[in-house]
Protein backbone atom coordinates (compact mmCIF):
# COMPACT_ATOMS: atom_id res chain seq x y z
CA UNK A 1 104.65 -122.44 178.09
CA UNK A 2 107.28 -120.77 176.47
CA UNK A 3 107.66 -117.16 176.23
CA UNK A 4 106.38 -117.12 172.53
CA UNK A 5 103.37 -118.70 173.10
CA UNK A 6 102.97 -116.47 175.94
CA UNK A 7 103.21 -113.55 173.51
CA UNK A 8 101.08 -114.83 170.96
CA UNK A 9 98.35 -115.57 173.40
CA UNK A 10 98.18 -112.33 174.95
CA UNK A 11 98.02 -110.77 171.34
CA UNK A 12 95.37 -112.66 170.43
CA UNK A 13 93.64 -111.54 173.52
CA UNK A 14 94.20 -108.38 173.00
CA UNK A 15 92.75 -108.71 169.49
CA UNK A 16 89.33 -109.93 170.31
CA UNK A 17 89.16 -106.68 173.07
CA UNK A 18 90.35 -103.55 171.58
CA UNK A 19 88.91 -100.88 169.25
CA UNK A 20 89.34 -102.00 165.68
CA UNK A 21 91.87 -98.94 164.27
CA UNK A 22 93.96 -101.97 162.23
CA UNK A 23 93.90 -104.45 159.97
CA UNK A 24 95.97 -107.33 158.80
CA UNK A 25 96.88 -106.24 155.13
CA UNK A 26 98.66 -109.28 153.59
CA UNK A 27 100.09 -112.43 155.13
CA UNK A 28 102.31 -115.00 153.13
CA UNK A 29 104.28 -117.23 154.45
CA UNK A 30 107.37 -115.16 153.18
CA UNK A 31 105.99 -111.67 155.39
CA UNK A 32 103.24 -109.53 156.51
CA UNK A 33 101.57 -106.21 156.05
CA UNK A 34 99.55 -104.75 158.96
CA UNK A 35 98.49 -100.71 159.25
CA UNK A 36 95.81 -98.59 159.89
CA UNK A 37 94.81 -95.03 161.28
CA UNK A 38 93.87 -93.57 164.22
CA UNK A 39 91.94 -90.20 164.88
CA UNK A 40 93.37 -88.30 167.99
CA UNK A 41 91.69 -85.37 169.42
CA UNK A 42 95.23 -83.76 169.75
CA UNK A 43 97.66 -81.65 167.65
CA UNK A 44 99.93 -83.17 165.74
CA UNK A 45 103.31 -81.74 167.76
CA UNK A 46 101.09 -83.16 170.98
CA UNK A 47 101.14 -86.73 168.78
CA UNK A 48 104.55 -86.03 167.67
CA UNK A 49 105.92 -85.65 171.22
CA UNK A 50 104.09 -88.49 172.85
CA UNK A 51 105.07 -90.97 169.96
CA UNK A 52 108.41 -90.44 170.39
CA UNK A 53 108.47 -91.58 173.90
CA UNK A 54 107.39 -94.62 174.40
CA UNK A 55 107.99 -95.25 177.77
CA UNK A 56 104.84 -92.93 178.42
CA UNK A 57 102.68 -95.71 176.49
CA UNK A 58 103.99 -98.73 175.77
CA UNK A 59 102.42 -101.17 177.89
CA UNK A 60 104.71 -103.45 180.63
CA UNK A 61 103.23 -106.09 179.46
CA UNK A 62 104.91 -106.24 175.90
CA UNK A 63 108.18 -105.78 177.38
CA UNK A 64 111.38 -108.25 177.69
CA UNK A 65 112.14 -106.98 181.50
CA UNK A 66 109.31 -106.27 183.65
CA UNK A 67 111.18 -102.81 185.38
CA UNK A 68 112.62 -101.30 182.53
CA UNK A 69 112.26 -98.54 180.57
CA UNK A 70 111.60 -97.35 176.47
CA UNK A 71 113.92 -94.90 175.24
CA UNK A 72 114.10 -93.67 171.70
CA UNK A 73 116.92 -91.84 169.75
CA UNK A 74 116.10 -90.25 166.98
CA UNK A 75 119.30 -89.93 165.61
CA UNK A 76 120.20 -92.22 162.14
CA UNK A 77 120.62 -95.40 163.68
CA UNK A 78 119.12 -94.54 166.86
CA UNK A 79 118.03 -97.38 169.39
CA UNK A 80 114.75 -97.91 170.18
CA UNK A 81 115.92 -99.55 173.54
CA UNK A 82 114.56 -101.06 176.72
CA UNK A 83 116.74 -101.15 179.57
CA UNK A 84 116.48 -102.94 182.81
CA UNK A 85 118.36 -101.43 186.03
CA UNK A 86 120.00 -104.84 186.37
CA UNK A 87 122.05 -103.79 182.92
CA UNK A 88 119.95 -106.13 180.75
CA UNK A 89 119.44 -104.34 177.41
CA UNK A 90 117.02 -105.21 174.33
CA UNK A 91 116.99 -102.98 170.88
CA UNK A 92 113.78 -103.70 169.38
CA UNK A 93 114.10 -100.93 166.46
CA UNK A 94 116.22 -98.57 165.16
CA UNK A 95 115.19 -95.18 163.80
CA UNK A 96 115.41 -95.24 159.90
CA UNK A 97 114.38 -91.72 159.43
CA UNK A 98 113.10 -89.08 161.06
CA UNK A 99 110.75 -85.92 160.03
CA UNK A 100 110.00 -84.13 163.03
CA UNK A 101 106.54 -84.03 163.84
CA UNK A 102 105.41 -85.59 160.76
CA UNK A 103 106.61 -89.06 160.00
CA UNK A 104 108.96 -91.74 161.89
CA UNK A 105 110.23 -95.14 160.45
CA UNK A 106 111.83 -97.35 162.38
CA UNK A 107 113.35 -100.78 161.15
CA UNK A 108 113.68 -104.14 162.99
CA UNK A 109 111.77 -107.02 164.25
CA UNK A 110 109.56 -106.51 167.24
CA UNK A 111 108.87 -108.84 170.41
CA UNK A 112 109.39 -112.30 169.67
CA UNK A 113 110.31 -111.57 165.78
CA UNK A 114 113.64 -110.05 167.35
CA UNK A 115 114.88 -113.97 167.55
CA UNK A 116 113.91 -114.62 164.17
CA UNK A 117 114.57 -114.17 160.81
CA UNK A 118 112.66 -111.53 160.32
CA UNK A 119 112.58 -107.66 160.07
CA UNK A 120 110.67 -104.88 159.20
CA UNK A 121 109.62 -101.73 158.96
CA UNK A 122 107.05 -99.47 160.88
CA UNK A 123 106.02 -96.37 159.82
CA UNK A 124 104.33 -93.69 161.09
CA UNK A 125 102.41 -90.41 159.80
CA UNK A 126 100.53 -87.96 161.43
CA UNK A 127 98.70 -85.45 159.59
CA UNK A 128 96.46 -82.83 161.19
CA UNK A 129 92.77 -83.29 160.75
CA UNK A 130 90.68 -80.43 162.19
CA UNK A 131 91.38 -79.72 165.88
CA UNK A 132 93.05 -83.07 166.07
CA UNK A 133 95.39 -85.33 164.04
CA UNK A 134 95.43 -88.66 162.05
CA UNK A 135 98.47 -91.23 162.81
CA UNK A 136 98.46 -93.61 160.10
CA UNK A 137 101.16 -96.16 160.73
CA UNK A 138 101.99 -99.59 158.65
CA UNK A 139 104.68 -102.19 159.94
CA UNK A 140 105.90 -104.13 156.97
CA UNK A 141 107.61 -107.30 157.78
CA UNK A 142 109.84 -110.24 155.81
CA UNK A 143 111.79 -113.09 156.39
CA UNK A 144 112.14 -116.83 157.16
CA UNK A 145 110.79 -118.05 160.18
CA UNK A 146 109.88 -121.85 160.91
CA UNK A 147 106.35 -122.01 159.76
CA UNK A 148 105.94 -119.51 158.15
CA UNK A 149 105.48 -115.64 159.03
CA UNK A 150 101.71 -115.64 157.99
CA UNK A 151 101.11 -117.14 161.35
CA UNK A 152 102.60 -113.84 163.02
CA UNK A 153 100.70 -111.60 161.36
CA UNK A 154 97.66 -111.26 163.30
CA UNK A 155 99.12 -111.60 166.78
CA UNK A 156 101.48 -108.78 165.53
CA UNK A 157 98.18 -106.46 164.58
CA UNK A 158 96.58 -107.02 167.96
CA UNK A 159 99.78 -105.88 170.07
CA UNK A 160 100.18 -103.10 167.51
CA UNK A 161 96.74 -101.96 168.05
CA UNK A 162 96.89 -102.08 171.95
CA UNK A 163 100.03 -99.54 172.32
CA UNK A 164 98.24 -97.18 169.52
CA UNK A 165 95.20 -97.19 171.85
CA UNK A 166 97.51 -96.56 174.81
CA UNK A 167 99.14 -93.43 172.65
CA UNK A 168 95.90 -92.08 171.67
CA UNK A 169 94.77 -92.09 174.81
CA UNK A 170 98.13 -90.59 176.71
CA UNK A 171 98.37 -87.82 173.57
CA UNK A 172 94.20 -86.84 174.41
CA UNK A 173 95.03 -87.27 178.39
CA UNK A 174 97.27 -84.73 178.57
């Protein structure tokens, strides 16, 4: 089974098991829209912080390399880069623009979309809410893949939703 399907599969999964903070928004055959929000019993610097590191909650399992690491520059043009210790190297994103502790866009195609013809963008906003914050986030994607990109789009939400779970629950851990 190729690596793809793999991917797919595992989104899917992933889908039908965690806590509905997403949605599919559109879905043509020309791009996608998915986004949401999720409440965090943190401050927004805490969300801020663990957001931009995503080693800390990422999961291993949506990774090129299984021992590698996530690094993130937020410099213009920054890499959004996983790095094995074997010197394999994958940029999934590149920071876009930057508002410290408020909003992060980052540009490219994620997982799988990296080897298509496709890119996006993924946005994210926290606001405070109370005690705690609200990260809404929306990753915005067009293109030409075989097929279609409608076919992407769910798959896409589901791995989405599982690292947002993981950050909520590393920024309300700590």
């Amino acid at each position: 089974m190729s690596r793809q399907l793999i991917s797919v599969a595992a989104a899917l999964l992933m889908l039908t098991a965690a806590p509905a903070l997403a949605e599919v928004k559109s879905a043509t055959p020309g791009g996608f829209e998915v986004g949401g929000t999720v409440a965090i019993e943190a401050p927004p610097a805490r969300v801020w912080a663990v957001l931009t590191a995503p080693d800390a909650w990422w999961s291993r399992d949506h990774r090129w390399f299984k021992a590698s690491t996530l690094s993130l520059d937020l410099a213009p043009g920054g890499c959004w880069c996983e790095r094995a210790a074997d010197g394999r190297v994958s940029r999934h994103l590149e920071t876009a623009l930057v508002e410290p502790g408020s909003k992060l866009v980052l540009r490219g195609g994620l997982g799988p979309l990296q080897g298509q013809g496709a890119s996006g963008g993924l946005t994210f906003e926290i606001k405070a809410e109370g005690e705690g914050s609200v990260l809404t986030w929306a990753y915005i994607v067009g293109g030409y893949t075989p097929g279609g990109l409608e076919a992407w789009a769910a798959p896409v939400d589901g791995v989405l939703l599982a690292q947002l779970a993981n950050l909520k629950a590393r920024a309300e851990a700590d």
